[in-house]
PDB file of N, CA and C in Angstrom:
ATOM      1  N   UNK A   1       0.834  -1.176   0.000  1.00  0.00           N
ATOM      2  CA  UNK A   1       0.000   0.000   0.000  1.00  0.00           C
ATOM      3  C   UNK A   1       0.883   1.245   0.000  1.00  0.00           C
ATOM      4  N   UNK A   2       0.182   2.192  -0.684  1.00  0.00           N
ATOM      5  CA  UNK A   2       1.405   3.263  -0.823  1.00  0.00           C
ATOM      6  C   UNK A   2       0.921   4.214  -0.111  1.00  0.00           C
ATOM      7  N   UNK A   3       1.869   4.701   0.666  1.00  0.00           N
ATOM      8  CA  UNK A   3       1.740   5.912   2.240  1.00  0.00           C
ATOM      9  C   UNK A   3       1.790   7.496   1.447  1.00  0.00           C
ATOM     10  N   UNK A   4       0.796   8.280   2.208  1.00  0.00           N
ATOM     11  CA  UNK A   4       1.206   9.588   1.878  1.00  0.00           C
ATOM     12  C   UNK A   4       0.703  10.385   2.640  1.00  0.00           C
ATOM     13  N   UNK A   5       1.791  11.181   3.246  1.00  0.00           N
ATOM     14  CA  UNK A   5       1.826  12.172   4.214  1.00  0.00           C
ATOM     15  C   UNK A   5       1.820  13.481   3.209  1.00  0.00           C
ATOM     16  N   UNK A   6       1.352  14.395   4.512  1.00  0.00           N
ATOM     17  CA  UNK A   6       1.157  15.899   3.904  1.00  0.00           C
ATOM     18  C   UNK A   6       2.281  16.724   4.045  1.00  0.00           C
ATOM     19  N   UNK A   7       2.836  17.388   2.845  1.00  0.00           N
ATOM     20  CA  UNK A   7       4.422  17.912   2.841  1.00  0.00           C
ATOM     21  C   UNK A   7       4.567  18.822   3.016  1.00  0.00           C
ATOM     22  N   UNK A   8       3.735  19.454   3.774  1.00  0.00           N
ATOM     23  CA  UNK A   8       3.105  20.588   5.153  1.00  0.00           C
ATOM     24  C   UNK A   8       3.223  20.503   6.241  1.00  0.00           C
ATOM     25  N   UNK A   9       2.346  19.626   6.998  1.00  0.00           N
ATOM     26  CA  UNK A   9       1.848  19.210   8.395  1.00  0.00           C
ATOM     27  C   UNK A   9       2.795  18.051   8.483  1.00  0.00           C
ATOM     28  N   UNK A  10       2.852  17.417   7.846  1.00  0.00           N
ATOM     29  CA  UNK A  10       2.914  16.057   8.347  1.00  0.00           C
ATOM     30  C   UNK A  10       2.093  15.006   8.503  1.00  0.00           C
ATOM     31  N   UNK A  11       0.699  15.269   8.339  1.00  0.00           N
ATOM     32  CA  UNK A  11      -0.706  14.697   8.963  1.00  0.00           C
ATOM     33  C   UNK A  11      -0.240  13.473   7.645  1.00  0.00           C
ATOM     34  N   UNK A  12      -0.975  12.291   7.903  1.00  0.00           N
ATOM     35  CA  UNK A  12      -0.736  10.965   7.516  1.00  0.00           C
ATOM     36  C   UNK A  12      -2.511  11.301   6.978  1.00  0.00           C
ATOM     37  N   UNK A  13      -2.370  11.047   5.369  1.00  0.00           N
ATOM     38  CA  UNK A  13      -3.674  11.408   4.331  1.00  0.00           C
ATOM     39  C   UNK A  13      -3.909   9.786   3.754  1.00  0.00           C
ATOM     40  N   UNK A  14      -3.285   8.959   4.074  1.00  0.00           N
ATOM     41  CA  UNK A  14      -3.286   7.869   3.136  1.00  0.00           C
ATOM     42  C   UNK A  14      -4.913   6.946   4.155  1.00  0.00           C
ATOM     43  N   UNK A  15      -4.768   6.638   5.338  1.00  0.00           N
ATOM     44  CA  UNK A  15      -5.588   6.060   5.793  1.00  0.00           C
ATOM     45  C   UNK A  15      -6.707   7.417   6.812  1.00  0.00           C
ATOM     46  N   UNK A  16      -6.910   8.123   6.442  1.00  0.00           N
ATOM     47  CA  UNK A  16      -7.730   9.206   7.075  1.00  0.00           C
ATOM     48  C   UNK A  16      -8.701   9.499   6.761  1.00  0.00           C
ATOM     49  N   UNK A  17      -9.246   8.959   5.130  1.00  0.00           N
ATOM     50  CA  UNK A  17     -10.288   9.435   4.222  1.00  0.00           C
ATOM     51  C   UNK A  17     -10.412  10.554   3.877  1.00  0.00           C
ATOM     52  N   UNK A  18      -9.780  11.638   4.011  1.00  0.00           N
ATOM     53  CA  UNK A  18      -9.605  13.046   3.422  1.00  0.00           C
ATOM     54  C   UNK A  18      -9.374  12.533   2.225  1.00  0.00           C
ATOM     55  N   UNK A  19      -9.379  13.894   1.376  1.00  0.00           N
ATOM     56  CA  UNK A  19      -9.144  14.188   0.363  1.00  0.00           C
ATOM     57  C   UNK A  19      -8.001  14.318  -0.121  1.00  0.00           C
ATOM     58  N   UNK A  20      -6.826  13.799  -0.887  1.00  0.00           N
ATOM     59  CA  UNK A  20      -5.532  14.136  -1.119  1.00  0.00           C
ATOM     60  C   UNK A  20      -5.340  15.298  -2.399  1.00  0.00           C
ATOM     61  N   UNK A  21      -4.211  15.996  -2.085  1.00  0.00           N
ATOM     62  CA  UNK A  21      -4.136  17.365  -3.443  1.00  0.00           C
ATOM     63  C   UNK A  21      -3.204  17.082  -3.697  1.00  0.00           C
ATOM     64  N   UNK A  22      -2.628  17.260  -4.954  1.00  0.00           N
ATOM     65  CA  UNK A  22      -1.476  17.360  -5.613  1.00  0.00           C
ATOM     66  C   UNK A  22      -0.887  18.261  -5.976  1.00  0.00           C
ATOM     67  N   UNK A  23       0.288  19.231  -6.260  1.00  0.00           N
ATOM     68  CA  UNK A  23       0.515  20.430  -6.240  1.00  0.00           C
ATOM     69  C   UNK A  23       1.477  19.782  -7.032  1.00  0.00           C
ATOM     70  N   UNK A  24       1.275  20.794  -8.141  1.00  0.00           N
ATOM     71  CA  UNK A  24       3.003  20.609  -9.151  1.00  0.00           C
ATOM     72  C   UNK A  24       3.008  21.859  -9.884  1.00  0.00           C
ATOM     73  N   UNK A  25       4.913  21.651  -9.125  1.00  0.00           N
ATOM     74  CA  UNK A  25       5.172  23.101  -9.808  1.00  0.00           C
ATOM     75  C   UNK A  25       6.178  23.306 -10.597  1.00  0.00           C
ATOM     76  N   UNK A  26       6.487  24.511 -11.776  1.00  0.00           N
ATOM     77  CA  UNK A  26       7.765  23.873 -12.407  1.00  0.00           C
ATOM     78  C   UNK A  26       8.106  25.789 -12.413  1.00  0.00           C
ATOM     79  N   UNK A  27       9.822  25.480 -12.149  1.00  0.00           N
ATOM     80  CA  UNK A  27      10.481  26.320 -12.609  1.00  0.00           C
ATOM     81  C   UNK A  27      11.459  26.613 -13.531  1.00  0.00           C
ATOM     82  N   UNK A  28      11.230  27.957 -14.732  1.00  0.00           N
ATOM     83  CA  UNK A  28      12.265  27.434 -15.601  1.00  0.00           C
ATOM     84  C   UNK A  28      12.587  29.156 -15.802  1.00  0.00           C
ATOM     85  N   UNK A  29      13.159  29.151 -16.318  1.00  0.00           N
ATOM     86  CA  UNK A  29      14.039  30.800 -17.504  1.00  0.00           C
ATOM     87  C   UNK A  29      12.743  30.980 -18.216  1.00  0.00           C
ATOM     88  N   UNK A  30      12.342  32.122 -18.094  1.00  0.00           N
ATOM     89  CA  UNK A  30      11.500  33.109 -18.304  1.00  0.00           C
ATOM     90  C   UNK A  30      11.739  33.683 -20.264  1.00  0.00           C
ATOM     91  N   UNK A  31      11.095  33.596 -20.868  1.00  0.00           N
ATOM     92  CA  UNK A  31      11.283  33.855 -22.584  1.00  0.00           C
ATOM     93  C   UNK A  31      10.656  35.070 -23.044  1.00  0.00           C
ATOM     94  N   UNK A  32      11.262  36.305 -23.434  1.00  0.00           N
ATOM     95  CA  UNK A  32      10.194  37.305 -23.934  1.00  0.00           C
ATOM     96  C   UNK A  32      10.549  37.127 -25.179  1.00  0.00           C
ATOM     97  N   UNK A  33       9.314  36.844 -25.715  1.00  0.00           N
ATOM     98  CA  UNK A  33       9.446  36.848 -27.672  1.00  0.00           C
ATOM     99  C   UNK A  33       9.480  38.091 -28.023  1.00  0.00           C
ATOM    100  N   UNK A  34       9.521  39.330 -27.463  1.00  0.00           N
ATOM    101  CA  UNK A  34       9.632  40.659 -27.947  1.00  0.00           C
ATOM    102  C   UNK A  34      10.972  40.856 -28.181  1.00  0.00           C
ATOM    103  N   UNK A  35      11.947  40.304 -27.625  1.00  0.00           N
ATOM    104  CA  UNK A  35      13.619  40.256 -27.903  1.00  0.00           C
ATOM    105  C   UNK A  35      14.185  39.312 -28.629  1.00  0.00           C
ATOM    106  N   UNK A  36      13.540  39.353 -30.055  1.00  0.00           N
ATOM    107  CA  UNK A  36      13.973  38.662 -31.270  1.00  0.00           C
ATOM    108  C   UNK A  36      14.740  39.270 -32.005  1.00  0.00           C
ATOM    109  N   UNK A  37      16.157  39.134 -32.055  1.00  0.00           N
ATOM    110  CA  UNK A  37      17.110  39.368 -32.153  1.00  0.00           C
ATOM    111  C   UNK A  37      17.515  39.001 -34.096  1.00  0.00           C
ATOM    112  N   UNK A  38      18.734  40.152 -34.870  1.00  0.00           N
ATOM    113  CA  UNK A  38      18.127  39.719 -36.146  1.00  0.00           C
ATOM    114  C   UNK A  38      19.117  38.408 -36.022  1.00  0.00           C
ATOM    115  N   UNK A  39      19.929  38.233 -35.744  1.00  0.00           N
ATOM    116  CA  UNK A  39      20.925  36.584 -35.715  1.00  0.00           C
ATOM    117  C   UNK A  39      19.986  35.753 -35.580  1.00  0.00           C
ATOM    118  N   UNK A  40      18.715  36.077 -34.471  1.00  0.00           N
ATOM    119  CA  UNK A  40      17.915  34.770 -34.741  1.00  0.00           C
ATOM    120  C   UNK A  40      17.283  34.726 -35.695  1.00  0.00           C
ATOM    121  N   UNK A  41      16.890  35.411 -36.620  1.00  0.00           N
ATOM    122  CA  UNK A  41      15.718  34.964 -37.627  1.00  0.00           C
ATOM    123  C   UNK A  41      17.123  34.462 -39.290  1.00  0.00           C
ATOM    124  N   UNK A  42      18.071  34.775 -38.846  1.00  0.00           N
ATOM    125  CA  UNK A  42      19.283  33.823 -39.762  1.00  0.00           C
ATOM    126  C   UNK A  42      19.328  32.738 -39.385  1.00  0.00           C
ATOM    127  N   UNK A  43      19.119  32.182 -38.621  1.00  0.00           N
ATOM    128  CA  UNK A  43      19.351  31.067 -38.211  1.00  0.00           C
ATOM    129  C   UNK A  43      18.137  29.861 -38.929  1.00  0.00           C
ATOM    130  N   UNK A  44      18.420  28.520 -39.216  1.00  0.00           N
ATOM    131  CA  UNK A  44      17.423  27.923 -39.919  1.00  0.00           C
ATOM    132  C   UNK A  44      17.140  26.943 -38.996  1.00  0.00           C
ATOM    133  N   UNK A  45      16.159  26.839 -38.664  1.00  0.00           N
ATOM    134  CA  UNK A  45      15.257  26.096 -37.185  1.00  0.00           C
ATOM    135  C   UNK A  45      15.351  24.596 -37.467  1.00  0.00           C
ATOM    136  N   UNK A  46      15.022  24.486 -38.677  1.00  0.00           N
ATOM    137  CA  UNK A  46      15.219  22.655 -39.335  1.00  0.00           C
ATOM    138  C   UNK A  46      16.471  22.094 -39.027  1.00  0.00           C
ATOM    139  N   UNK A  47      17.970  22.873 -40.045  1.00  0.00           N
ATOM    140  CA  UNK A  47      18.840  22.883 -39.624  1.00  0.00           C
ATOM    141  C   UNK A  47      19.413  22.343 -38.048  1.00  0.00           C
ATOM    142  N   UNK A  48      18.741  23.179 -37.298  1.00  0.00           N
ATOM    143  CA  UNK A  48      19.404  23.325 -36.028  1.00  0.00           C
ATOM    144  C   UNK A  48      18.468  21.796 -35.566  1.00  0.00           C
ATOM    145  N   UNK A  49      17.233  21.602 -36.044  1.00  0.00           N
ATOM    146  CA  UNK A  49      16.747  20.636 -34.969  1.00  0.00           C
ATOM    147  C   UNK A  49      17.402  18.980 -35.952  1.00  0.00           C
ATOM    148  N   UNK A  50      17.894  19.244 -37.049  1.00  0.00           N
ATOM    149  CA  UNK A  50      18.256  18.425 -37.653  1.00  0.00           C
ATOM    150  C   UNK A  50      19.826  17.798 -36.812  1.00  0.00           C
ATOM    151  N   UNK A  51      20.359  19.005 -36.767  1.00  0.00           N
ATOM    152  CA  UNK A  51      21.559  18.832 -35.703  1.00  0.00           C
ATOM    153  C   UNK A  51      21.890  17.817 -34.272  1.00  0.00           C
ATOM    154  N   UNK A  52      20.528  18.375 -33.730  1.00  0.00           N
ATOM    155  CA  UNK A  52      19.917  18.224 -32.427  1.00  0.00           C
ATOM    156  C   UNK A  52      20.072  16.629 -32.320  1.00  0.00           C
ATOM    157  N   UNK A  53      19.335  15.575 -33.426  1.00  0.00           N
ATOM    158  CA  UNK A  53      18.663  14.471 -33.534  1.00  0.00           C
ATOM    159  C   UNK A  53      20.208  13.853 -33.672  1.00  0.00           C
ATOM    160  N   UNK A  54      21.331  14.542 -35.244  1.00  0.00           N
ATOM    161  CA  UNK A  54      22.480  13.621 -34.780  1.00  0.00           C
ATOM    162  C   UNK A  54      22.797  13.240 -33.783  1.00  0.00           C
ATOM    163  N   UNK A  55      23.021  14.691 -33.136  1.00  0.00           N
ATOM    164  CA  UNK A  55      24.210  14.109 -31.900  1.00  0.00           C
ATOM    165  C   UNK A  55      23.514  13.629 -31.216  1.00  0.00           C
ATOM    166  N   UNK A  56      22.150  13.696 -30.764  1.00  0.00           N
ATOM    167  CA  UNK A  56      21.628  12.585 -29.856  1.00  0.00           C
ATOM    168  C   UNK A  56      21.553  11.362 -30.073  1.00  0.00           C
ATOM    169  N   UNK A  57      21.712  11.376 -31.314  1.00  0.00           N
ATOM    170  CA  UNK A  57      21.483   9.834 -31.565  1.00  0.00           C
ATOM    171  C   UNK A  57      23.119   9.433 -31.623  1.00  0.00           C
ATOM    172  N   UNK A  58      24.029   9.693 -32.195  1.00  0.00           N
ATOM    173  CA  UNK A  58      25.663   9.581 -31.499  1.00  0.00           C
ATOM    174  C   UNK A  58      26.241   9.160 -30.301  1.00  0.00           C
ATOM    175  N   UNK A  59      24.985   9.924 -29.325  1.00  0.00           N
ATOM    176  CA  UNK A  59      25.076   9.680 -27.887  1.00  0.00           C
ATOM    177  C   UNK A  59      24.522   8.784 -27.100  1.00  0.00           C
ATOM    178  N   UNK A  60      23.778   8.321 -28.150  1.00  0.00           N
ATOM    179  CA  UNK A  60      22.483   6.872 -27.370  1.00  0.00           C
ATOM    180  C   UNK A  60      21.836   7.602 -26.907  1.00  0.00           C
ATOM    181  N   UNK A  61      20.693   6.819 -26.253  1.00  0.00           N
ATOM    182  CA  UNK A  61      19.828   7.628 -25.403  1.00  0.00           C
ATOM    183  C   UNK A  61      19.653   7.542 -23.835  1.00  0.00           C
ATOM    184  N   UNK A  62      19.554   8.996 -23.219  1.00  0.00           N
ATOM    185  CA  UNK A  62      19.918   9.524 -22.289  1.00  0.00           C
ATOM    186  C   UNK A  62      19.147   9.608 -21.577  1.00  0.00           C
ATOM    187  N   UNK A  63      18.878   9.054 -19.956  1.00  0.00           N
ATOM    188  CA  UNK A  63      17.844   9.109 -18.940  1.00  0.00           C
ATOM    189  C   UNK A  63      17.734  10.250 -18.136  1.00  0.00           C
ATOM    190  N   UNK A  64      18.110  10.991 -18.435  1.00  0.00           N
ATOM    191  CA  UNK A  64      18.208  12.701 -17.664  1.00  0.00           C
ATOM    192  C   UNK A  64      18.686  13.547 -18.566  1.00  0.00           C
ATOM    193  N   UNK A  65      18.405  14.831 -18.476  1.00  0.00           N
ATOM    194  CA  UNK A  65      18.383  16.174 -18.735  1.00  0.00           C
ATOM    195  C   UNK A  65      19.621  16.815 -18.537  1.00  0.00           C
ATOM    196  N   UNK A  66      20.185  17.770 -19.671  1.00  0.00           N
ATOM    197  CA  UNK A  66      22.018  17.967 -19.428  1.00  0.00           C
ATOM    198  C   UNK A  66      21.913  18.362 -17.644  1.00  0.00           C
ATOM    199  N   UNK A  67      23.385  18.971 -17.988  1.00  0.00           N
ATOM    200  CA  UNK A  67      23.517  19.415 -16.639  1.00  0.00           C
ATOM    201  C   UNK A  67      22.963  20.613 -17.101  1.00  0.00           C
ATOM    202  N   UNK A  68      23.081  21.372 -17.931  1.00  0.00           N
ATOM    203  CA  UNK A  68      22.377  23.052 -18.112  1.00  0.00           C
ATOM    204  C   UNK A  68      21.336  22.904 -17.801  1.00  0.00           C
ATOM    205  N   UNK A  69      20.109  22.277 -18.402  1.00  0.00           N
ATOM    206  CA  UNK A  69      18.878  21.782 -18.042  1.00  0.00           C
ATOM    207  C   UNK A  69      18.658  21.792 -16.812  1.00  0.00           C
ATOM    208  N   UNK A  70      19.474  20.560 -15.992  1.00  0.00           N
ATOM    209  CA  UNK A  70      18.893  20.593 -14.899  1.00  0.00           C
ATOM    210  C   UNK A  70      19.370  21.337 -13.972  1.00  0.00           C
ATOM    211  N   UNK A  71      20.335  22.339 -14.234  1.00  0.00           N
ATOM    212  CA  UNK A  71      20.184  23.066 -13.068  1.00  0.00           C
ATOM    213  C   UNK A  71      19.077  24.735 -13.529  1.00  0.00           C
ATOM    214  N   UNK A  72      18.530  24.524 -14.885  1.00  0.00           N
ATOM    215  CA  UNK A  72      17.964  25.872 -15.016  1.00  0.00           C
ATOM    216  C   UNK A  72      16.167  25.796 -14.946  1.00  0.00           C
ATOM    217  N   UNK A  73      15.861  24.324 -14.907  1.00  0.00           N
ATOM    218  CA  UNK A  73      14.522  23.996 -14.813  1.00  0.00           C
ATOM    219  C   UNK A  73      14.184  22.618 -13.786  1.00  0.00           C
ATOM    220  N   UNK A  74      13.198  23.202 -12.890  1.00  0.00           N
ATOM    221  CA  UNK A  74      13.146  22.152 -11.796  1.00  0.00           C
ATOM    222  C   UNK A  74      11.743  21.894 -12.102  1.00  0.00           C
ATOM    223  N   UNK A  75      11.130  21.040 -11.858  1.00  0.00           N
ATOM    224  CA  UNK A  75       9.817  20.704 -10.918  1.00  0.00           C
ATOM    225  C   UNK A  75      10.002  20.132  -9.976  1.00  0.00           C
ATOM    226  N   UNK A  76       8.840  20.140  -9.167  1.00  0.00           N
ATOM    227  CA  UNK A  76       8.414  20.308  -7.761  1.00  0.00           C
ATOM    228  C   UNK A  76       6.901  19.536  -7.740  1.00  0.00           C
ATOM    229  N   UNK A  77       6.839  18.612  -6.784  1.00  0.00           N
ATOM    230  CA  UNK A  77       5.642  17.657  -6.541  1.00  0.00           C
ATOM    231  C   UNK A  77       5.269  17.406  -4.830  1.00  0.00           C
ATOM    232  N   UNK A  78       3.967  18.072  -4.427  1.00  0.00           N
ATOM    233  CA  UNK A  78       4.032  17.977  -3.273  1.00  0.00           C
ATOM    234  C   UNK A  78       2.179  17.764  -3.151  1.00  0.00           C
ATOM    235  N   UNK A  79       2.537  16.309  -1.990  1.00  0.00           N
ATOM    236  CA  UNK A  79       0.820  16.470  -1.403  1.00  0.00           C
ATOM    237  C   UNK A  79       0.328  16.883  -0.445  1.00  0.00           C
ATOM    238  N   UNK A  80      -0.883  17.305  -0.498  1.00  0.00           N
ATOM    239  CA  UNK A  80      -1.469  18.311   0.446  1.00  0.00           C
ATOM    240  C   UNK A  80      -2.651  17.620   1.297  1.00  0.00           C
ATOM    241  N   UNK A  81      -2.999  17.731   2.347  1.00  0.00           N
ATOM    242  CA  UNK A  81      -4.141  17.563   2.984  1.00  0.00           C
ATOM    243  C   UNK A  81      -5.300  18.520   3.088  1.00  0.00           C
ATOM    244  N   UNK A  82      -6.463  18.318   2.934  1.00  0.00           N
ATOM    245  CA  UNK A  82      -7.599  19.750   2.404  1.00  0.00           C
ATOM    246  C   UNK A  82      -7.155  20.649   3.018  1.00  0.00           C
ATOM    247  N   UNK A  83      -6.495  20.842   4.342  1.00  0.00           N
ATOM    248  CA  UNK A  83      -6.203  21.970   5.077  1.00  0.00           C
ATOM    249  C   UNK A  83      -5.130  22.810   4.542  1.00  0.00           C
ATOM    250  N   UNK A  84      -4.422  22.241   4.550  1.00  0.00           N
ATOM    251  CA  UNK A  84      -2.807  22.788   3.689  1.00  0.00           C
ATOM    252  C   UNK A  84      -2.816  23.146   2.642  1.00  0.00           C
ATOM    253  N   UNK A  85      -3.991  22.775   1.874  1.00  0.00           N
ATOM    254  CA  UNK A  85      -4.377  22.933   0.324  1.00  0.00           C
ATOM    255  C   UNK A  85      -5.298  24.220   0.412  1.00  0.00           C
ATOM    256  N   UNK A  86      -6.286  24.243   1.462  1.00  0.00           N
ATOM    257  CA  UNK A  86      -6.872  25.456   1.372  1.00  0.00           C
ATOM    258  C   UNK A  86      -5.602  26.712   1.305  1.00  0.00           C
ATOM    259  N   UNK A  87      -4.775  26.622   2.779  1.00  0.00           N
ATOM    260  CA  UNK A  87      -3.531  27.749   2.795  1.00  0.00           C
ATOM    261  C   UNK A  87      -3.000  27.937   1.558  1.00  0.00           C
ATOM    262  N   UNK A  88      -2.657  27.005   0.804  1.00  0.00           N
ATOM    263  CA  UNK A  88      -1.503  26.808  -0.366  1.00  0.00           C
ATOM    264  C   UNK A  88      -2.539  27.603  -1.462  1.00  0.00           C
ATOM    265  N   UNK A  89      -3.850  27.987  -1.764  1.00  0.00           N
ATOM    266  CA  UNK A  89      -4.600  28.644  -2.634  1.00  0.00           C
ATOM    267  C   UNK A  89      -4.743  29.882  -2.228  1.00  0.00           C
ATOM    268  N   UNK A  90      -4.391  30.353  -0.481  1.00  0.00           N
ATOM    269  CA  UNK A  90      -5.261  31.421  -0.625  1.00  0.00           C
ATOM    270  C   UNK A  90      -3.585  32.125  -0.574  1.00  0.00           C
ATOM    271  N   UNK A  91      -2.417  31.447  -0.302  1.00  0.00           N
ATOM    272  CA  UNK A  91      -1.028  32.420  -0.278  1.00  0.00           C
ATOM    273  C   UNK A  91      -0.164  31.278  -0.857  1.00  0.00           C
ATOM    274  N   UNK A  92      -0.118  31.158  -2.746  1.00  0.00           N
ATOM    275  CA  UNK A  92       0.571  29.718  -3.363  1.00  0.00           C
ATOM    276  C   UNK A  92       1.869  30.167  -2.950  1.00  0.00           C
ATOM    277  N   UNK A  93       2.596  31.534  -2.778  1.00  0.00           N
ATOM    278  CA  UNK A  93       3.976  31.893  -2.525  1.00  0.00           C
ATOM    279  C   UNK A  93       4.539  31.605  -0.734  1.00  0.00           C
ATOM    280  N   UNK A  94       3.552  31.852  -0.233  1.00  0.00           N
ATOM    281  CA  UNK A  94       3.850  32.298   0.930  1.00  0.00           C
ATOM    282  C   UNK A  94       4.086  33.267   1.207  1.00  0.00           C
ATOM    283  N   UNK A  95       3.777  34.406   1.071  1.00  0.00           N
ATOM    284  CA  UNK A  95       4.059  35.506   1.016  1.00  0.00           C
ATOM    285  C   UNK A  95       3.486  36.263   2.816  1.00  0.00           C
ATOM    286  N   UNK A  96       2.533  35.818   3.007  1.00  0.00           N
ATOM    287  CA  UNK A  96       2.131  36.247   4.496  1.00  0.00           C
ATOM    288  C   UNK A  96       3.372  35.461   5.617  1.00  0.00           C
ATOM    289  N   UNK A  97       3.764  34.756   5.195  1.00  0.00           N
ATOM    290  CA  UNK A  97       4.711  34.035   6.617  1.00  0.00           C
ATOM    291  C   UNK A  97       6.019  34.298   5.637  1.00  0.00           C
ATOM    292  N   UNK A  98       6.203  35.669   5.221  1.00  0.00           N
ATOM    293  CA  UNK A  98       7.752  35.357   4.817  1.00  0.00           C
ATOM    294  C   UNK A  98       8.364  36.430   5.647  1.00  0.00           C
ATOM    295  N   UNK A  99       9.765  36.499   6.165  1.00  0.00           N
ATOM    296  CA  UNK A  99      10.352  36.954   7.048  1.00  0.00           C
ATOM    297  C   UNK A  99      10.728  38.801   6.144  1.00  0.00           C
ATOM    298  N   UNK A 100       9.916  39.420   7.395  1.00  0.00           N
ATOM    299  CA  UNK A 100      10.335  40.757   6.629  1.00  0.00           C
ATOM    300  C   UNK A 100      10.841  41.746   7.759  1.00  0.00           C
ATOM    301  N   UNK A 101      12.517  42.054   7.455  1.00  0.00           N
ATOM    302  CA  UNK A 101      13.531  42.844   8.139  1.00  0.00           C
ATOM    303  C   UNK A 101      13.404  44.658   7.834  1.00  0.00           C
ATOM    304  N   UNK A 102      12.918  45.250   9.418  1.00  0.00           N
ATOM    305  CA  UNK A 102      13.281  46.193   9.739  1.00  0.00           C
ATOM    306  C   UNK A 102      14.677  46.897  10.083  1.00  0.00           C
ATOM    307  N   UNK A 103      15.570  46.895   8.979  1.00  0.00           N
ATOM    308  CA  UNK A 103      16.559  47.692   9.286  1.00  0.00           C
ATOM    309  C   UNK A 103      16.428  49.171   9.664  1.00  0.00           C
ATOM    310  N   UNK A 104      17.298  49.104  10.331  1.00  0.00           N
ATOM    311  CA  UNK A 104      17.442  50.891  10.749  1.00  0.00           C
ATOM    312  C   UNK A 104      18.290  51.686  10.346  1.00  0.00           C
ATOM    313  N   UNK A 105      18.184  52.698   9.892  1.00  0.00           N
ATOM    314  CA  UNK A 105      18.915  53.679   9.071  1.00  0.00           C
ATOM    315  C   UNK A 105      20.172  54.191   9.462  1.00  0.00           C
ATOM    316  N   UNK A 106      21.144  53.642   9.752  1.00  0.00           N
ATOM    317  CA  UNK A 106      22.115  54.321  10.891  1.00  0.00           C
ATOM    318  C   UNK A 106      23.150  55.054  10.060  1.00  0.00           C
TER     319      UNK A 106
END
């Protein structure tokens, strides 16, 4: 049987009859298509994805993501119990419990 605790509380959701939530989140590098650059529109997209397929295939195939990849795009998978799930909708950042410093002007 597969166990699942809340990656919040802690509260044990698997034998409780609540409701379980799933939360997935992904972070990656941010793209503005307004900064199309003219080098990119020289560039030939076929070409490049034609490229792409050699060397991967040169390389066999690969069970993970380069290292560039993975350190520039994560996801994130976390379960929730209805309670934790309500919090997690009404502040998804956390932004009410984040630590905010009064320095003084000296």
């Amino acid at each position: 049987m597969v166990h699942f605790t809340c990656d919040l509380c802690g509260k044990d959701i698997t034998s409780s009859g609540e409701d379980r939530f799933v939360v997935k989140m992904e972070a990656f590098p941010g793209f503005d298509p307004n900064e199309i650059k003219e080098e990119d529109l020289e560039d030939d997209p076929m070409e490049a994805v034609s490229d792409m397929i050699q060397r991967d295939e040169a390389f066999g195939p690969l069970d993970h993501e380069s290292a560039d990849d993975a350190c520039r795009r994560k996801g994130f998978r976390f379960d929730l119990c209805p309670s934790c799930h309500g919090k997690f909708l009404r502040d998804p950042l956390g932004k009410s419990h984040a630590n905010v410093f009064d320095f003084s002007k000296n």
